[in-house]
Structures are given as structure tokens and as C-alpha cells.
Protein backbone atom coordinates (compact mmCIF):
# COMPACT_ATOMS: atom_id res chain seq x y z
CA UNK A 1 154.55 9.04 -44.36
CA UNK A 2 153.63 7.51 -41.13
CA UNK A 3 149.31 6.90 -40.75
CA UNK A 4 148.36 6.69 -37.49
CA UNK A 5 147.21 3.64 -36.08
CA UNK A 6 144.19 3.26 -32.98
CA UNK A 7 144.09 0.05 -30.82
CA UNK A 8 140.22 -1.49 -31.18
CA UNK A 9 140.69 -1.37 -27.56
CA UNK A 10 141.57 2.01 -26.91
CA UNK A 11 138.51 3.14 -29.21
CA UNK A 12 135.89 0.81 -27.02
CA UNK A 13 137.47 2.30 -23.92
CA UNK A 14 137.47 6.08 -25.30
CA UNK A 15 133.06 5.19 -26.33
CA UNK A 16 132.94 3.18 -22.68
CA UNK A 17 134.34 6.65 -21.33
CA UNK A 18 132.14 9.16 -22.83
CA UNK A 19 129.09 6.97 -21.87
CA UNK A 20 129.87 7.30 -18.24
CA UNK A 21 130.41 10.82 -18.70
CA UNK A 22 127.03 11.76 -20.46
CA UNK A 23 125.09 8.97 -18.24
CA UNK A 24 125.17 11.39 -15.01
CA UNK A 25 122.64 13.90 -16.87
CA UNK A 26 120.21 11.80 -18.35
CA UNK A 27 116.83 11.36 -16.64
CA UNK A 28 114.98 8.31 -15.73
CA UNK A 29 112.13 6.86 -15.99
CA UNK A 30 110.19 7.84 -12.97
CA UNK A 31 108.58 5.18 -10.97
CA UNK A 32 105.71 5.14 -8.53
CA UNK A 33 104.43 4.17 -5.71
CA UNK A 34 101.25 4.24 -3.93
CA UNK A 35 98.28 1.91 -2.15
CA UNK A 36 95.74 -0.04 -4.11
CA UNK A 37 92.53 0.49 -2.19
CA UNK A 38 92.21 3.48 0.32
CA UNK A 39 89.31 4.44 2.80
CA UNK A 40 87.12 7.72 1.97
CA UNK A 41 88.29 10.45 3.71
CA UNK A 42 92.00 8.86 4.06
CA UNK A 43 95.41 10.74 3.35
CA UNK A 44 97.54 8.69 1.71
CA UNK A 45 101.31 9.36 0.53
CA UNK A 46 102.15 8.16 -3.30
CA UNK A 47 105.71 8.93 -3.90
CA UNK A 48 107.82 9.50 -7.02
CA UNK A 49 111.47 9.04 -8.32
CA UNK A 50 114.10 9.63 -11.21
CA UNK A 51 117.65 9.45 -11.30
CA UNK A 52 119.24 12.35 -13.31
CA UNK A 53 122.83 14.14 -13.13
CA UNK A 54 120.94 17.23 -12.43
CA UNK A 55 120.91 18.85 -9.12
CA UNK A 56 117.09 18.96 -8.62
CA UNK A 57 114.02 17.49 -10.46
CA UNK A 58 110.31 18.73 -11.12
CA UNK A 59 107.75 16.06 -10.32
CA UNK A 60 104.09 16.29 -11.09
CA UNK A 61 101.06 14.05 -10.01
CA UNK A 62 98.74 13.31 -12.19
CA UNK A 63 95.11 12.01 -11.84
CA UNK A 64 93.98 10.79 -15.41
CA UNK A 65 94.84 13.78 -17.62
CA UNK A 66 94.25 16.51 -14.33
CA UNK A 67 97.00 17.65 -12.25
CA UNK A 68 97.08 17.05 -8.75
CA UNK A 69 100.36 18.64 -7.04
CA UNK A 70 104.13 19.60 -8.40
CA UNK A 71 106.87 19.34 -6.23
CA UNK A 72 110.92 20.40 -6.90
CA UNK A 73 113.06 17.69 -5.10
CA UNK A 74 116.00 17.83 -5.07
CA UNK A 75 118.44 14.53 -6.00
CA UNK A 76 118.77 11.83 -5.12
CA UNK A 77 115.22 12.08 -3.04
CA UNK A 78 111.99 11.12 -4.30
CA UNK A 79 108.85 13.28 -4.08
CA UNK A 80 106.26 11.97 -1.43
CA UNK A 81 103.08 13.39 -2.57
CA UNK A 82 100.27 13.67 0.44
CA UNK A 83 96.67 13.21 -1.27
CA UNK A 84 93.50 13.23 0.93
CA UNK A 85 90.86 11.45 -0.96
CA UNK A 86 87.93 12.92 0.55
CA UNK A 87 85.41 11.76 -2.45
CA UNK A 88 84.73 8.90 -4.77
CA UNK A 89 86.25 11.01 -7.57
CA UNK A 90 89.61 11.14 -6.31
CA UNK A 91 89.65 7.39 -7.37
CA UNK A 92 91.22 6.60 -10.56
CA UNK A 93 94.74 5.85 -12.44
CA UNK A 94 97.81 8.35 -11.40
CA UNK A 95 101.07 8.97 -12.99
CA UNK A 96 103.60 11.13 -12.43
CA UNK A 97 105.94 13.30 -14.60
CA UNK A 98 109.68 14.23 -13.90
CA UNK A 99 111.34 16.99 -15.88
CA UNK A 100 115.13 18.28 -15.32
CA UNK A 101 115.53 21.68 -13.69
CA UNK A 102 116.75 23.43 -16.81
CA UNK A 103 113.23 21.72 -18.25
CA UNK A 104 115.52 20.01 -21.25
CA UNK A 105 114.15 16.64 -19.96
CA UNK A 106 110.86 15.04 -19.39
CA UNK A 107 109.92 11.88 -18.43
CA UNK A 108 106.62 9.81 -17.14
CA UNK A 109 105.98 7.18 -15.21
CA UNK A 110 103.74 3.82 -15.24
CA UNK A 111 100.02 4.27 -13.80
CA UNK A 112 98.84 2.75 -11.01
CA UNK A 113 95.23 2.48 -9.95
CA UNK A 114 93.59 3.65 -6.88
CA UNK A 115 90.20 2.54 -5.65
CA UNK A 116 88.58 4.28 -2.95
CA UNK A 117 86.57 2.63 -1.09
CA UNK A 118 83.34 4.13 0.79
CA UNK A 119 79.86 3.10 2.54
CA UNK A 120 77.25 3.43 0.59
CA UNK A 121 75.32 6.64 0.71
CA UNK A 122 72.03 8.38 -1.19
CA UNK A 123 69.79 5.65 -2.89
CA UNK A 124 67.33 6.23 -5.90
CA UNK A 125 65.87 5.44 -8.41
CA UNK A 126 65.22 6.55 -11.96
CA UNK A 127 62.40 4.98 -14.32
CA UNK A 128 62.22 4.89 -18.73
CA UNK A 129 59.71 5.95 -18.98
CA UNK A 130 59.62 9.37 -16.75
CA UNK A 131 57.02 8.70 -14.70
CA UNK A 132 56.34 5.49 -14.55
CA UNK A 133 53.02 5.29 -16.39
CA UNK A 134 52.96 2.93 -18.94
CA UNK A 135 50.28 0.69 -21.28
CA UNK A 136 50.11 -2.70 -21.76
CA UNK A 137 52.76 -4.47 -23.78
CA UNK A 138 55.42 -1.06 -23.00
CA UNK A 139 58.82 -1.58 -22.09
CA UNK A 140 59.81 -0.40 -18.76
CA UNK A 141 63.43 0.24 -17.65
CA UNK A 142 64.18 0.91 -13.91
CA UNK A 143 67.62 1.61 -12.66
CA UNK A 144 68.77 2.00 -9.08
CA UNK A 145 71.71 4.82 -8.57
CA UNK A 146 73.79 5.60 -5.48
CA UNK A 147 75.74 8.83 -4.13
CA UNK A 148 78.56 7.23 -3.33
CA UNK A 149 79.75 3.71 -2.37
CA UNK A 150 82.52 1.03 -3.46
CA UNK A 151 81.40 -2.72 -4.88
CA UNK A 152 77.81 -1.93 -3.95
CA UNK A 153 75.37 -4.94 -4.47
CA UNK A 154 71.57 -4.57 -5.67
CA UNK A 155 68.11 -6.15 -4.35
CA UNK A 156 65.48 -5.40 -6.23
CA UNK A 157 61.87 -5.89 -4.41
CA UNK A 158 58.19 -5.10 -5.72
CA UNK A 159 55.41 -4.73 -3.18
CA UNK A 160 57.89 -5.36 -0.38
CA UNK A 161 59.00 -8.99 -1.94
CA UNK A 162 62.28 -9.71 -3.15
CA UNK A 163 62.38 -9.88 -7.53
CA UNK A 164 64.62 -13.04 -8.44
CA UNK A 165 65.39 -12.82 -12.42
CA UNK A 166 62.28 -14.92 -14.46
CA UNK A 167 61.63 -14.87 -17.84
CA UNK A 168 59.71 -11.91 -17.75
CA UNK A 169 61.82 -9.76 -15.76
CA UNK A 170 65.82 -9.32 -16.37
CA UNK A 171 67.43 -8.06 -13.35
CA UNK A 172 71.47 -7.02 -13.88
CA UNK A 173 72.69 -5.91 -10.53
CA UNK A 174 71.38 -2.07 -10.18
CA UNK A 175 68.72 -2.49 -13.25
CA UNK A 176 65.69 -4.16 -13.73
CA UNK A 177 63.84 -4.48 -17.21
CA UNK A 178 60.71 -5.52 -18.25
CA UNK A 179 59.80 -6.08 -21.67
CA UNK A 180 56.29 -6.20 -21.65
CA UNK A 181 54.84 -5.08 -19.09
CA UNK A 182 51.54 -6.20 -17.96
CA UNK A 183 48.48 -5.08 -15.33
CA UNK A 184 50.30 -7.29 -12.98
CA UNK A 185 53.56 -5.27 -12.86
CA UNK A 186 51.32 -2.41 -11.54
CA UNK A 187 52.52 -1.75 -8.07
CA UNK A 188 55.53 -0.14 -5.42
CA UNK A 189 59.31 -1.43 -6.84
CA UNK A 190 62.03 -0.40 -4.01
CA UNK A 191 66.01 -1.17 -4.58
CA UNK A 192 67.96 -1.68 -1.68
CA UNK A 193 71.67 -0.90 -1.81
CA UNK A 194 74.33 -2.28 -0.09
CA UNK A 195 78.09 -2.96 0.88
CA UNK A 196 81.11 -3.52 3.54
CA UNK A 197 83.25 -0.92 4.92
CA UNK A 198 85.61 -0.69 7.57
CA UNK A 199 84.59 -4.07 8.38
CA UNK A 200 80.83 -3.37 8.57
CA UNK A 201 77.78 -3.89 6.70
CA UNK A 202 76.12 -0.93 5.36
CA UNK A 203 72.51 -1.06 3.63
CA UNK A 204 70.35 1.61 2.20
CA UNK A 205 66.90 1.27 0.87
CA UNK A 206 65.83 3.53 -2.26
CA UNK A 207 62.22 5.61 -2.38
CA UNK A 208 59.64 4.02 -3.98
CA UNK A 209 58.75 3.87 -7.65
CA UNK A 210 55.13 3.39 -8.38
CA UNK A 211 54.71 1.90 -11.46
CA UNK A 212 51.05 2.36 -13.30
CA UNK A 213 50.33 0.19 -16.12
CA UNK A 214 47.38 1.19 -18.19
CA UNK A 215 44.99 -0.08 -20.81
CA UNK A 216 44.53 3.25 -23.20
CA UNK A 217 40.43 4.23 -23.62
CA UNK A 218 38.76 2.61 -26.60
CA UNK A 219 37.17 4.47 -29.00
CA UNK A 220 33.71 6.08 -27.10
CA UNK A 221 30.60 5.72 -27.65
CA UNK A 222 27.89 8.53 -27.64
CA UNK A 223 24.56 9.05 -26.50
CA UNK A 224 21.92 12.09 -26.42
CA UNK A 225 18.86 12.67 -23.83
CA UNK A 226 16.63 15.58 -23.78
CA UNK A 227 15.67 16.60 -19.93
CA UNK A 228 14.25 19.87 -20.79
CA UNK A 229 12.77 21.68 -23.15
CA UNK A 230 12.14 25.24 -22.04
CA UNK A 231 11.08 28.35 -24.14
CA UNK A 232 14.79 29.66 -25.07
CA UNK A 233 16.78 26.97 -24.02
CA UNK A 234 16.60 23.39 -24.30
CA UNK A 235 18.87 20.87 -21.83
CA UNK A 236 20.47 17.75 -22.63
CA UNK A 237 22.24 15.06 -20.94
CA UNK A 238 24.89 13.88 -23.30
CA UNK A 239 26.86 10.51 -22.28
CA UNK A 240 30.47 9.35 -23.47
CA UNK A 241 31.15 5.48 -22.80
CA UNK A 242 34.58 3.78 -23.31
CA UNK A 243 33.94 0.39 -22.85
CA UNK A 244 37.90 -0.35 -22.53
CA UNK A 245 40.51 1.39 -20.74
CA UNK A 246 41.60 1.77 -17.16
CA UNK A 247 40.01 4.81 -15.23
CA UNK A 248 40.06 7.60 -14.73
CA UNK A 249 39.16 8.79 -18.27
CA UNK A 250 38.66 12.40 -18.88
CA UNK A 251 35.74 13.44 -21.76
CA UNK A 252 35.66 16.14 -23.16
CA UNK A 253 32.79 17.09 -25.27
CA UNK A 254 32.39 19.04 -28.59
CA UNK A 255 29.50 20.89 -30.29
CA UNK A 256 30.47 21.55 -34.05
CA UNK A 257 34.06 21.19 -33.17
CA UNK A 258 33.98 23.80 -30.11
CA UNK A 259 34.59 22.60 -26.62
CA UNK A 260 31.63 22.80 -24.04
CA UNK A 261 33.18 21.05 -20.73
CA UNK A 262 35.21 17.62 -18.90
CA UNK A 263 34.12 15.39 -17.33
CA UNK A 264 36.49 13.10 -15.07
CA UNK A 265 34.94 9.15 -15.05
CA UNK A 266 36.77 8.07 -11.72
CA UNK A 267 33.90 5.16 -10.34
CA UNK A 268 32.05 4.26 -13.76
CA UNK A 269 33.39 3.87 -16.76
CA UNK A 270 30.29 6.39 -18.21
CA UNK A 271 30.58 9.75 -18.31
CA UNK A 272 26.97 12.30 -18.38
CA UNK A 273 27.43 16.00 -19.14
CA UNK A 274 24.56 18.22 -19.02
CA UNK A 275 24.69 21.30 -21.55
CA UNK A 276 22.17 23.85 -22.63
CA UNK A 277 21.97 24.71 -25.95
CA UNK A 278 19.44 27.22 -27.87
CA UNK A 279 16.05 25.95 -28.26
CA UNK A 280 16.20 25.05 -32.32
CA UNK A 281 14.99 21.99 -34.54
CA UNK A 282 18.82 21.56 -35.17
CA UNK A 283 21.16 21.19 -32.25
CA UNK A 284 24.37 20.35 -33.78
CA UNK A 285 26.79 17.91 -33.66
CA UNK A 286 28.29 16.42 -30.90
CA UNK A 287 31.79 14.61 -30.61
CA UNK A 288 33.30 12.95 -27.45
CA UNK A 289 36.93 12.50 -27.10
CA UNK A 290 38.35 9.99 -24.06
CA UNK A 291 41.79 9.95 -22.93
CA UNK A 292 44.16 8.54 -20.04
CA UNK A 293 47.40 9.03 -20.63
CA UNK A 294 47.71 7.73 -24.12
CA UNK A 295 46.49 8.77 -27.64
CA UNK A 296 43.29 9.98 -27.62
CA UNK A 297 39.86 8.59 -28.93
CA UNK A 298 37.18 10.19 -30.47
CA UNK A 299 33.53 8.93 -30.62
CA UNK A 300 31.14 9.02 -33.92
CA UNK A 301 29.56 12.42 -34.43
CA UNK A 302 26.14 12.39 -33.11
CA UNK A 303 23.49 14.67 -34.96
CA UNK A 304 21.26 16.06 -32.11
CA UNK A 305 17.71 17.06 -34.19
CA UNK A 306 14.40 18.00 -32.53
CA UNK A 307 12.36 17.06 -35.56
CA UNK A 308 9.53 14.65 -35.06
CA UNK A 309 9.19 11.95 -37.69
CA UNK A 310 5.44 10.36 -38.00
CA UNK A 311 5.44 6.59 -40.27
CA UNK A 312 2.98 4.12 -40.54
CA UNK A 313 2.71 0.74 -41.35
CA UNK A 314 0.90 -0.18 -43.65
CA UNK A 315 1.57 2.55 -46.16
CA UNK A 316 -0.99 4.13 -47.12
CA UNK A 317 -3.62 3.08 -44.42
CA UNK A 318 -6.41 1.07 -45.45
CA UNK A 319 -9.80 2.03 -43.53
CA UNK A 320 -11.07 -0.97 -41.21
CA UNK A 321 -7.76 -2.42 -40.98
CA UNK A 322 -5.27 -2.54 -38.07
CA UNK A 323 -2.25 -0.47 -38.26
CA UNK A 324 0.55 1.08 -36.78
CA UNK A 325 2.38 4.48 -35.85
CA UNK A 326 5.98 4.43 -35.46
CA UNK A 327 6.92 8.09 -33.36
CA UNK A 328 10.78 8.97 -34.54
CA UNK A 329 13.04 11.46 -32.95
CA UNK A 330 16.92 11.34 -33.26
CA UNK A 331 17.83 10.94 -29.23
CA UNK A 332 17.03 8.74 -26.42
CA UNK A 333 13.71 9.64 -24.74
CA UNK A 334 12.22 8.45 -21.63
CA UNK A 335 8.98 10.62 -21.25
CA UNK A 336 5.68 9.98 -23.04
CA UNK A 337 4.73 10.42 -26.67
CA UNK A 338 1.63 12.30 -27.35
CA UNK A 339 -0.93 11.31 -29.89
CA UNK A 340 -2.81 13.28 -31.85
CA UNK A 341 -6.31 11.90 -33.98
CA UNK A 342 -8.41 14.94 -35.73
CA UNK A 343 -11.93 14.41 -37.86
CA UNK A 344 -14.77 16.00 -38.41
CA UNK A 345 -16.41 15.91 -35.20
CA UNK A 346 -13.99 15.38 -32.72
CA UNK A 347 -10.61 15.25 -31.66
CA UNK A 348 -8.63 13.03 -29.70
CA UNK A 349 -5.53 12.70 -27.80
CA UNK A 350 -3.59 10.16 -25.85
CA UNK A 351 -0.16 9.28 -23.89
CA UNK A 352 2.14 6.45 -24.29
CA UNK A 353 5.17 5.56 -22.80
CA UNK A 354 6.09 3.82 -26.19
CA UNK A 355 7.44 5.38 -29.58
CA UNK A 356 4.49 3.27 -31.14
CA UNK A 357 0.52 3.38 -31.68
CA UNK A 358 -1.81 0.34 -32.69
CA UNK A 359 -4.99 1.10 -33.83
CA UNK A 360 -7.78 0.49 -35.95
CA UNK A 361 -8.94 3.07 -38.85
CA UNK A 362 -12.52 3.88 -38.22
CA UNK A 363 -13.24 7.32 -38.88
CA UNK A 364 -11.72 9.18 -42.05
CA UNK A 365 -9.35 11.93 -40.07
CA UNK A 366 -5.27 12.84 -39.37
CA UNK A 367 -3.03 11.31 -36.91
CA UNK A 368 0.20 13.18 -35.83
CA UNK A 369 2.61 13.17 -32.76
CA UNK A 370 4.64 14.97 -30.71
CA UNK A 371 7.61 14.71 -28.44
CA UNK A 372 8.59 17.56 -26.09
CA UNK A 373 6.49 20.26 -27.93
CA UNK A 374 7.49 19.35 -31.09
CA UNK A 375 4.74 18.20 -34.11
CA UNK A 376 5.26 15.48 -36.60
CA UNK A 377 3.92 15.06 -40.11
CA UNK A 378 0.64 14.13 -40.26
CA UNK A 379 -0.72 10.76 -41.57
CA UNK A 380 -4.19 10.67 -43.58
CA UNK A 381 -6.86 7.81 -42.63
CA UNK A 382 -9.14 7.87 -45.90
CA UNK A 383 -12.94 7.11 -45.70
CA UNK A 384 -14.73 3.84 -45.86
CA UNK A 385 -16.26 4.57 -49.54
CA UNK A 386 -12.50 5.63 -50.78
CA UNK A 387 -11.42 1.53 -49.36
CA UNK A 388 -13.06 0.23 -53.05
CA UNK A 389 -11.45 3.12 -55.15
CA UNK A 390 -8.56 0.95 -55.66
CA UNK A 391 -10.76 -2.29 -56.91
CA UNK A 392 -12.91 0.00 -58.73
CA UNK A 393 -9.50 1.39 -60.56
CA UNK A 394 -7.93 -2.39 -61.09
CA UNK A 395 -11.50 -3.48 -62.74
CA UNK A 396 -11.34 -0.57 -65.10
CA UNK A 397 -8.18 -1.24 -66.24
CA UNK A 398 -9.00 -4.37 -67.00
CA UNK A 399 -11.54 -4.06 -68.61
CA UNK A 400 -10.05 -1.58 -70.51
CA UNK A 401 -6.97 -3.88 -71.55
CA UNK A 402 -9.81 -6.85 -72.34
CA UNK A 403 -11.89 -4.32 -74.67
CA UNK A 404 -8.68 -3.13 -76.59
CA UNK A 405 -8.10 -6.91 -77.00
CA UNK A 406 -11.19 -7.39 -78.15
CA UNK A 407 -11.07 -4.51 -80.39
CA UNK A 408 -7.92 -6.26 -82.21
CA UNK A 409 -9.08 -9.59 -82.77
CA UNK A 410 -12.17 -8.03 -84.38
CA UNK A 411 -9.85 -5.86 -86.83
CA UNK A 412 -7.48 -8.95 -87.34
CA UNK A 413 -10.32 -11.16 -88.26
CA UNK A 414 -11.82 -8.55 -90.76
CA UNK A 415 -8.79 -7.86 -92.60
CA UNK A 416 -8.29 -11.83 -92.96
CA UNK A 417 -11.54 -12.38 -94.85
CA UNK A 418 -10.91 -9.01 -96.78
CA UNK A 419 -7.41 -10.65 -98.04
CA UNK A 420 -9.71 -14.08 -98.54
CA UNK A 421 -11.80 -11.87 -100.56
CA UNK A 422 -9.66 -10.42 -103.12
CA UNK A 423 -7.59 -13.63 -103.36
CA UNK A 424 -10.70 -15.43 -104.47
């Protein structure tokens, strides 16, 4: 039997053959073609092509992952797509996509990446924090945004000068940062925005952000006077003091934890609130709390009492001796202190403008004072005779103490000669 023989070239040529026949229906690779940089508000043409045996092919432009238009060309033509890039966000990369009209094949191109170029437009600026009111030692982040506008360049200024990067203030293009900020950095900070179009220069300047640095309230300080003391009522002029802290500060005042009013320190650092309470020995207590912005501070509680506390020094007093009266009420007092001396005979009264009374004790009687209608204790001034009670009282001690002595070495000697005694 005969095989059959094939020529290696007649095999090549028969796979050469079948190539060319097959090639005709493939598709391509589609290319593309379009500008680099266009103007806002330009319409540009970006065009696509793929070979394929096909009679017609499907193209689709693609923005990023959005479609733009579809055209069906047919071959050998490319597809000229005509985009108007009326915005900024018709920038980006494009592609396009070919597919064979009995959608068997698809193919994409290479992406090419359009800028679009436009003037700048709509300057602002935003702050970290939101607004701008910081304390001492705070970070503070400011960053300068536009609407629209291609290879825009940044100039920060503060209180109408130009910022130039220090070591206390980073600048990178449209944002500024400051670490730690200081009372210094208080002020007006302005960006100013600009670029080149067309072949001009185009510069916008942003609104103003005020920046307000702080230094938070200390802890206040409180203080009580009585103005008036009626039959119901009495009035009182209570005072809250942060000695740090930038103003304004708002107080607000407390009796026994309930709010009574505010009071807005915008000149002096001191705030006064008046209040009216019920006339009682016991007021209450009072609390101020002081804020600006930050955390807020509360004061000591102050005990607000009417009572009228009498001392003297010395304690008891000692008749024809010089003493003194120390008048003692809880709150600051301006007015007079009223003096009270009672004995058989007469009695006496007198003003001072001091908490204090020097005298001498004369006449056996009672002392007492008052403040605003209210009576202290009262302090006894004995009589001459009583001044040698406690002499008489030391002498009889002793004596006592030297006759029970006595009284001992008498028995000890006694039972010595009784032991002599019986010994002998």
C-alpha cells in the first residue's frame, strides 16, 4: 500500500493560506488620537480606529470608567468623536472601545490624557478648626480652594503682608499650617489665587479668615458684698474674677447649684452681679463659673452667712487692762460696725469704720456688735473685786498642796521612830 506523502512546503503554504484567510475578520487594537491640553469651553475632535474584516465597527469613548459617545463607522474609517469640554471635569484619561458588528469582538485602546485648561475662578478659604477660634499652643490648618482653574499658584498674606515659609509657619502652595499658634497669629489671613490663560494673567483674592487666638479663663475667684438689708429681702453684690484669660468672659452665677443670671466681662476682667435673696442668717452657697470658648472654670463655693461673730483678745478679759474686739461676718463689708457696751447704769454705743474695738475694761458690763441689723454674742467684762479671784484661787491651792505635804512628812517621820521603837 501506497502512504501518502505532504511536501513541508506545501503544509507551510496551506497554514500561510488559512492565516490570510482568517486575518480579514479579526479586530484591532484601536488607537487614539486626541490634544494634550485644551481651553475651557473648547470643542475638540479625538478620533478612533480598528482594522477588522467586518463591514462596520462600534466605537465607544470613554472618560475614566464613564461613557461619553458611541458611534457605528463603518470600515475602513475611523470615528471622529466631537467633545466640548465646557468644565474642569471633562479633564481626565480617555479610551476608546471597538467591538465588531455581530458584537463577537471587542477591543480597547491606550489612554491618553487631557488637561483642560481654565482661568481661575471662585476663591476661598476653609479653616481646622471651624471657625477659626483657637487657644494658645492649638494647631491651626488653613487651606485655600478654587472653583475652577488649571496650574493655579498660591500667596498666602496675613494682615495684608505677604507669609514667606519660617519655622513657625509651613506654607505648601494652597495650605498654610501652624503648629502652635500663638497671640501673635491673631489677625486677617487672605490667599490670593492665580494663573495664565489664553496668554493672560488672571488673579483672584480669597475672603478673609479671621483668626482668634485665645488664652482660656483661669479658674475664678469669688467675692460677696451686702448693699442692702431690707425687711424681706436682703441684696448682694456678688463678684467673679478670672485673673487669666482673654475677654470677653461670660459668668454665670449659682446659688446651691441653681442658676441666678450672666454676666458678659467685655472692658474688665471683673464681673459684679447683683441678686436678691430672702432675708435669712443663711444665704447659701454661691459658685461662679467663667468661660470663653474653652472648658469651663468654676470658682470655690462661697458660704454667704449673716451671722455676727463677737471675739476678744485677751480671752477672758481682765478688768483694768487694755483689750480688743474683733467684729466677724463672712462677706466683704464697707459700712460701719456698731458697738454695743451695757452695765448697770448706762449704756453705750458707738460707730467704726473698722471690724475692730480697743478699749479699756472699766466698768463690769457686756459688749456686743452688730453689722447690718444683725447681733453678735456678747462678751462679759467682770468687776474689779472678781480681777484677784484668780490669785486668791492659785494661793489656795497652794497652800493646799504645801499643807498635804506637810501632812506627809509628819506621818513619815512618826512611823520612822515607831519602827525605831519596836526595833529597840
Amino acid at each position: 500500500m501506497m502512504g501518502i506523502y505532504f511536501h513541508p512546503l506545501f503544509l507551510l503554504a496551506s497554514v500561510q493560506y488559512a492565516a490570510c484567510q482568517e486575518l480579514p475578520d479579526q479586530l484591532s487594537n484601536p488607537t487614539i488620537q486626541g490634544p494634550e491640553r485644551v481651553n475651557l469651553n473648547d470643542t475638540e475632535t479625538i478620533s478612533c480606529f480598528a482594522t477588522s474584516g467586518k463591514r462596520s465597527i462600534m466605537y465607544s469613548l470613554y472618560r475614566e470608567k464613564t461613557l461619553v459617545q458611541t458611534k457605528n463607522v463603518s470600515t475602513p474609517n475611523a470615528a471622529n468623536f466631537s467633545v466640548s469640554f465646557d468644565s474642569e471635569s471633562a479633564a481626565g484619561a480617555y479610551k476608546c472601545k471597538a467591538e465588531s458588528d455581530d458584537d463577537t469582538q471587542a477591543k480597547y485602546s491606550d489612554m491618553i490624557n487631557i488637561i483642560v485648561l481654565a482661568p481661575v475662578l471662585g476663591v476661598w478659604i476653609n479653616s481646622i478648626p471651624d471657625p477659626p477660634v483657637l487657644k494658645v499652643q492649638s494647631k491651626l490648618i488653613l487651606s485655600c480652594f478654587v472653583k475652577q482653574g488649571s496650574n493655579v499658584t498660591y500667596q498666602w498674606s496675613f494682615n495684608t503682608q505677604k507669609i514667606l515659609p519660617s519655622p513657625s509657619i509651613t506654607i505648601n502652595q494652597s495650605n498654610l499650617v501652624i503648629d502652635h499658634v500663638n497671640l501673635d497669629n491673631a489677625g486677617s489671613y487672605q490667599c490670593e489665587a492665580s494663573n495664565q490663560f489664553n496668554m493672560k494673567m488672571f488673579k483672584l483674592v480669597s475672603n478673609s479668615a479671621e483668626v482668634t487666638v485665645k488664652v482660656p479663663a483661669s479658674n475664678p475667684e469669688i467675692s460677696a458684698k451686702i448693699t442692702h438689708v431690707g425687711k424681706d429681702q436682703v441684696f448682694a453684690s456678688i463678684s467673679c474674677l478670672s485673673h487669666e484669660g482673654t475677654l470677653p468672659i461670660i459668668y454665670t452665677l449659682y446659688r446651691n447649684t441653681r442658676l441666678i443670671r450672666n454676666y458678659t466681662a467685655q472692658m474688665r476682667r471683673e464681673g459684679e452681679l447683683i441678686v436678691h435673696v430672702e432675708n435669712t442668717d443663711k444665704l447659701g452657697t454661691f459658685k461662679c463659673k467663667a468661660e470663653n470658648g474653652f472648658v469651663s472654670k468654676y470658682s470655690n463655693g462661697l458660704v454667704i452667712d449673716l451671722t455676727v461673730e463677737l471675739t476678744s483678745n485677751p480671752d477672758p478679759l481682765i478688768p483694768g487692762n487694755q483689750f480688743t474686739l474683733n467684729c466677724s461676718i463672712t462677706y466683704e463689708y464697707t459700712g460701719y460696725y456698731t458697738w454695743h457696751f451695757v452695765h448697770p447704769g448706762k449704756n453705750a454705743t458707738s460707730k467704726t469704720n473698722k471690724n475692730q474695738l480697743i478699749e479699756i475694761a472699766v466698768d463690769t458690763g457686756r459688749y456686743c456688735c452688730s453689722v447690718n441689723g444683725r447681733f453678735s454674742n456678747w462678751i462679759e467684762v467682770p468687776g474689779q473685786g472678781s480681777s484677784f479671784q484668780p490669785v486668791t484661787i492659785a494661793v489656795s491651792l497652794a497652800a493646799i498642796i504645801l499643807l498635804i505635804l506637810a501632812l506627809g512628812l509628819i506621818c513619815y517621820c512618826i512611823a520612822h521612830k515607831v519602827h525605831r521603837f519596836n526595833v529597840a
